[in-house]
Protein backbone atom coordinates (compact mmCIF):
# COMPACT_ATOMS: atom_id res chain seq x y z
CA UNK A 1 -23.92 -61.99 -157.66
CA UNK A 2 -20.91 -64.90 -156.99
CA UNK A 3 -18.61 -62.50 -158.37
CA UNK A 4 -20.09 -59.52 -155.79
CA UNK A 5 -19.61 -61.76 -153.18
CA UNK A 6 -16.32 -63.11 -153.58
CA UNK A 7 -15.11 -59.06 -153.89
CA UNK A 8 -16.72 -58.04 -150.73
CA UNK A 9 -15.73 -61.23 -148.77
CA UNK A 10 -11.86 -60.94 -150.28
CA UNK A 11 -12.55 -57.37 -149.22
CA UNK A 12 -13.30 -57.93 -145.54
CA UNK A 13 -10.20 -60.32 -145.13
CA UNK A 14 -7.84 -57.65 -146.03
CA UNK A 15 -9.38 -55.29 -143.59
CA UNK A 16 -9.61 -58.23 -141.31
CA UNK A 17 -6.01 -59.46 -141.63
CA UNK A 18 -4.27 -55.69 -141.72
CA UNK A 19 -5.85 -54.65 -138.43
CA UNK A 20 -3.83 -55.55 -134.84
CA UNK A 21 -4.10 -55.24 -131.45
CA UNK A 22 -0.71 -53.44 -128.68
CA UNK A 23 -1.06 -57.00 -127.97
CA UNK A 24 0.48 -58.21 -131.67
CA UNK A 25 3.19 -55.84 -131.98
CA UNK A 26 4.87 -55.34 -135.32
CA UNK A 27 7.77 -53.99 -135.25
CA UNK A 28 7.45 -51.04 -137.33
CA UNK A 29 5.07 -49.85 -135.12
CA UNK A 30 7.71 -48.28 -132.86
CA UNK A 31 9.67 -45.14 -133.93
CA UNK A 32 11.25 -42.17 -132.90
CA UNK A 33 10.55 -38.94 -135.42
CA UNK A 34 11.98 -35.68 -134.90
CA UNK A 35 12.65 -32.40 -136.82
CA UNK A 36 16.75 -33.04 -137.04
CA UNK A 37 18.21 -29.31 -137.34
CA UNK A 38 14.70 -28.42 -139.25
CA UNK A 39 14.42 -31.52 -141.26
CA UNK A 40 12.24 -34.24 -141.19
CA UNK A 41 14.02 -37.46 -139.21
CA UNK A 42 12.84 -40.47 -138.15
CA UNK A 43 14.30 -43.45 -137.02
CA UNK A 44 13.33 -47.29 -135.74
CA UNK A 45 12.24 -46.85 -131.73
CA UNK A 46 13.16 -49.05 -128.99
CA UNK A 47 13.24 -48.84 -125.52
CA UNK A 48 15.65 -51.31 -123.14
CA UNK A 49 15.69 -51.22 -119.37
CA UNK A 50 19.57 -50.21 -117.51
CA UNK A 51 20.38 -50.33 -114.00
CA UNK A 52 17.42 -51.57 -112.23
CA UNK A 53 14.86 -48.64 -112.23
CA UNK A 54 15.97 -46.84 -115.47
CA UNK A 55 15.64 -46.87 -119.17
CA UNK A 56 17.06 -45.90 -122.72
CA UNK A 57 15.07 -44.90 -125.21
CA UNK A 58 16.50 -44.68 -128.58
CA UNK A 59 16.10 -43.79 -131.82
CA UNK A 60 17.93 -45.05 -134.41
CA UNK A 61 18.25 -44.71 -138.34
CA UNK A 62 19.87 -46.85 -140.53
CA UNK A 63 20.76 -44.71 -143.12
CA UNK A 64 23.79 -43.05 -142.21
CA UNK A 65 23.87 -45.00 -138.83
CA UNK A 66 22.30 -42.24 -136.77
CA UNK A 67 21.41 -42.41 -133.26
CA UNK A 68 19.83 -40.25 -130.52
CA UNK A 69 19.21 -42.27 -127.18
CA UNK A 70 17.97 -40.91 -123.83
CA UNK A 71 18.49 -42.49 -120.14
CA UNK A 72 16.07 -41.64 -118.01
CA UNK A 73 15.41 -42.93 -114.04
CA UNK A 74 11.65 -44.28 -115.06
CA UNK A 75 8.83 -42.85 -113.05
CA UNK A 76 6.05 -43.71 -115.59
CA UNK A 77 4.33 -40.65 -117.08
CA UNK A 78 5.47 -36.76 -116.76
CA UNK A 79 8.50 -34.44 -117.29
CA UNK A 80 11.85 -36.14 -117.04
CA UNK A 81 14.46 -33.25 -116.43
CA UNK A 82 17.91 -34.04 -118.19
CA UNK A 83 21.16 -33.57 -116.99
CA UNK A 84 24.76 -34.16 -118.18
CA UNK A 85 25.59 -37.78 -119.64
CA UNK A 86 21.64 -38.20 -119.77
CA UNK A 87 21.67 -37.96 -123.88
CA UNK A 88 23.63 -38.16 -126.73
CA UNK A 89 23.56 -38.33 -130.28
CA UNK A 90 26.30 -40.26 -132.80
CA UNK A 91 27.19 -41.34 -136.39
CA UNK A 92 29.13 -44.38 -136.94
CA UNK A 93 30.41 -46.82 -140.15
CA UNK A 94 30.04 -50.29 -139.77
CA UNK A 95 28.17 -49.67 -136.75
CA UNK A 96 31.97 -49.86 -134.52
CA UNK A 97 33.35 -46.92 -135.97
CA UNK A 98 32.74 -43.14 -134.43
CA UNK A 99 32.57 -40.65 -136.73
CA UNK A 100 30.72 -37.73 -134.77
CA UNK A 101 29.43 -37.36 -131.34
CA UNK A 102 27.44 -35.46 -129.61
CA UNK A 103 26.27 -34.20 -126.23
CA UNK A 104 23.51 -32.99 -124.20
CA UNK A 105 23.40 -29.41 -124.06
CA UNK A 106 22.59 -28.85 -120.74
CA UNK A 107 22.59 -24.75 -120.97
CA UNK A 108 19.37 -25.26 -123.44
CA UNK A 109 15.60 -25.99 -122.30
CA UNK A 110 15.50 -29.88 -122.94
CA UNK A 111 12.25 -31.32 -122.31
CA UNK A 112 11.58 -35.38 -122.46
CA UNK A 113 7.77 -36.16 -121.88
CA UNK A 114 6.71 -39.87 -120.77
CA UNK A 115 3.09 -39.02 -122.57
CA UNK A 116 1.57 -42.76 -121.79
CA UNK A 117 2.65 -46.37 -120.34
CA UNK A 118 0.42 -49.23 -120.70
CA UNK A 119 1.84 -51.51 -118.02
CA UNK A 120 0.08 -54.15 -119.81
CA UNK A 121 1.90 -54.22 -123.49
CA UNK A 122 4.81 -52.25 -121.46
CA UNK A 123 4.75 -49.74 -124.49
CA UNK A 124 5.65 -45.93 -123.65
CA UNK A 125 4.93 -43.22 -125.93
CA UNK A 126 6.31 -39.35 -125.64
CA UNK A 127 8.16 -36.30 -126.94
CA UNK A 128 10.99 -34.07 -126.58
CA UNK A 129 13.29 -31.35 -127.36
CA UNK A 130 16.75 -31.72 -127.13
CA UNK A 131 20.00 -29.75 -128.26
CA UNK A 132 23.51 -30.99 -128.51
CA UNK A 133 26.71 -29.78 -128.36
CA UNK A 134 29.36 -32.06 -130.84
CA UNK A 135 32.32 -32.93 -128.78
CA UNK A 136 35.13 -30.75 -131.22
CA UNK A 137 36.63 -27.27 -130.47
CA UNK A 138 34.16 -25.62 -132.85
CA UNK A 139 31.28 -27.24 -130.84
CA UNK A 140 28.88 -27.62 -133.65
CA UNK A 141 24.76 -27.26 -132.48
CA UNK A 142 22.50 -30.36 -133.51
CA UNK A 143 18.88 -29.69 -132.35
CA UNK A 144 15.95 -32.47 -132.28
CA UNK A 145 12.92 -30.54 -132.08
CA UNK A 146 9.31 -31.72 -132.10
CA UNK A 147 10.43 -35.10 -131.28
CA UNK A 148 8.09 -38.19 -131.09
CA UNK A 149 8.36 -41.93 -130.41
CA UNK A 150 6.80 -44.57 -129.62
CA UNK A 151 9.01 -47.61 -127.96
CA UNK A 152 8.39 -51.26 -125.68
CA UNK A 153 10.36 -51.75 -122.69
CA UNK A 154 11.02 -55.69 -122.63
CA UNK A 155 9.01 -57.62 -120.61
């Protein structure tokens, strides 16, 4: 019966001490997924605030230093139309060192969607679709479809 005990007690505390709160954020709870040209994509998600009333949200993935950010004038939740400059997507080595870039195609239907903002843990969750253009003559397409993320604005 000690033994049966001990198990279910040991038990609870793992359940206990795995479980959290918005208000103990882990890092890894903040990401930014996507369907990269058809594949599966996901990268760390963070969010940082940028001239006064507007954000960046941005995905980024280590491996092959990927990242997709989007700057957006922050109204809290809805559909955030995006124009020219407003997103872009890039590679670099060494994290200095441009190897591709790319830009928002603004001829495309690219929808960003603020889907919730708890003003108390400041954390924002949405989706999008967004196509780019890379900046070359042959003006290669990279698509981000099905997009999700989940991101913290600092306080």
């Amino acid at each position: 019966m000690k033994k049966l005990l001990t198990v279910v007690c040991c038990a609870v505390c793992v359940l206990m001490s795995s479980c959290h709160k918005d208000s103990k954020v882990i890092p890894q709870d903040f990401y930014f997924r996507s369907l990269k040209n058809g594949a599966a994509w996901a990268g760390e998600g963070s969010a940082g605030k940028i001239l006064g009333d507007s954000i960046r949200i941005t995905g980024f993935k280590p491996i092959g230093e990927e990242q997709i950010y989007i700057d957006i004038k922050f109204n809290g939740t809805g559909k955030y139309i995006l124009g020219p400059g407003q997103a872009k997507f890039f590679t670099t080595i060494g994290m200095d060192v441009l190897t591709s870039e790319y830009r928002l195609d603004v001829s495309q239907n690219n929808t960003f969607f603020i889907n919730s903002y708890d003003t108390k843990t400041n954390i924002i969750t949405g989706s999008c679709d967004l196509y780019f253009l890379k900046n070359s003559p042959d003006n290669d397409h990279m698509n981000f479809t099905s997009s999700s993320f989940r991101v913290k604005l600092p306080e």
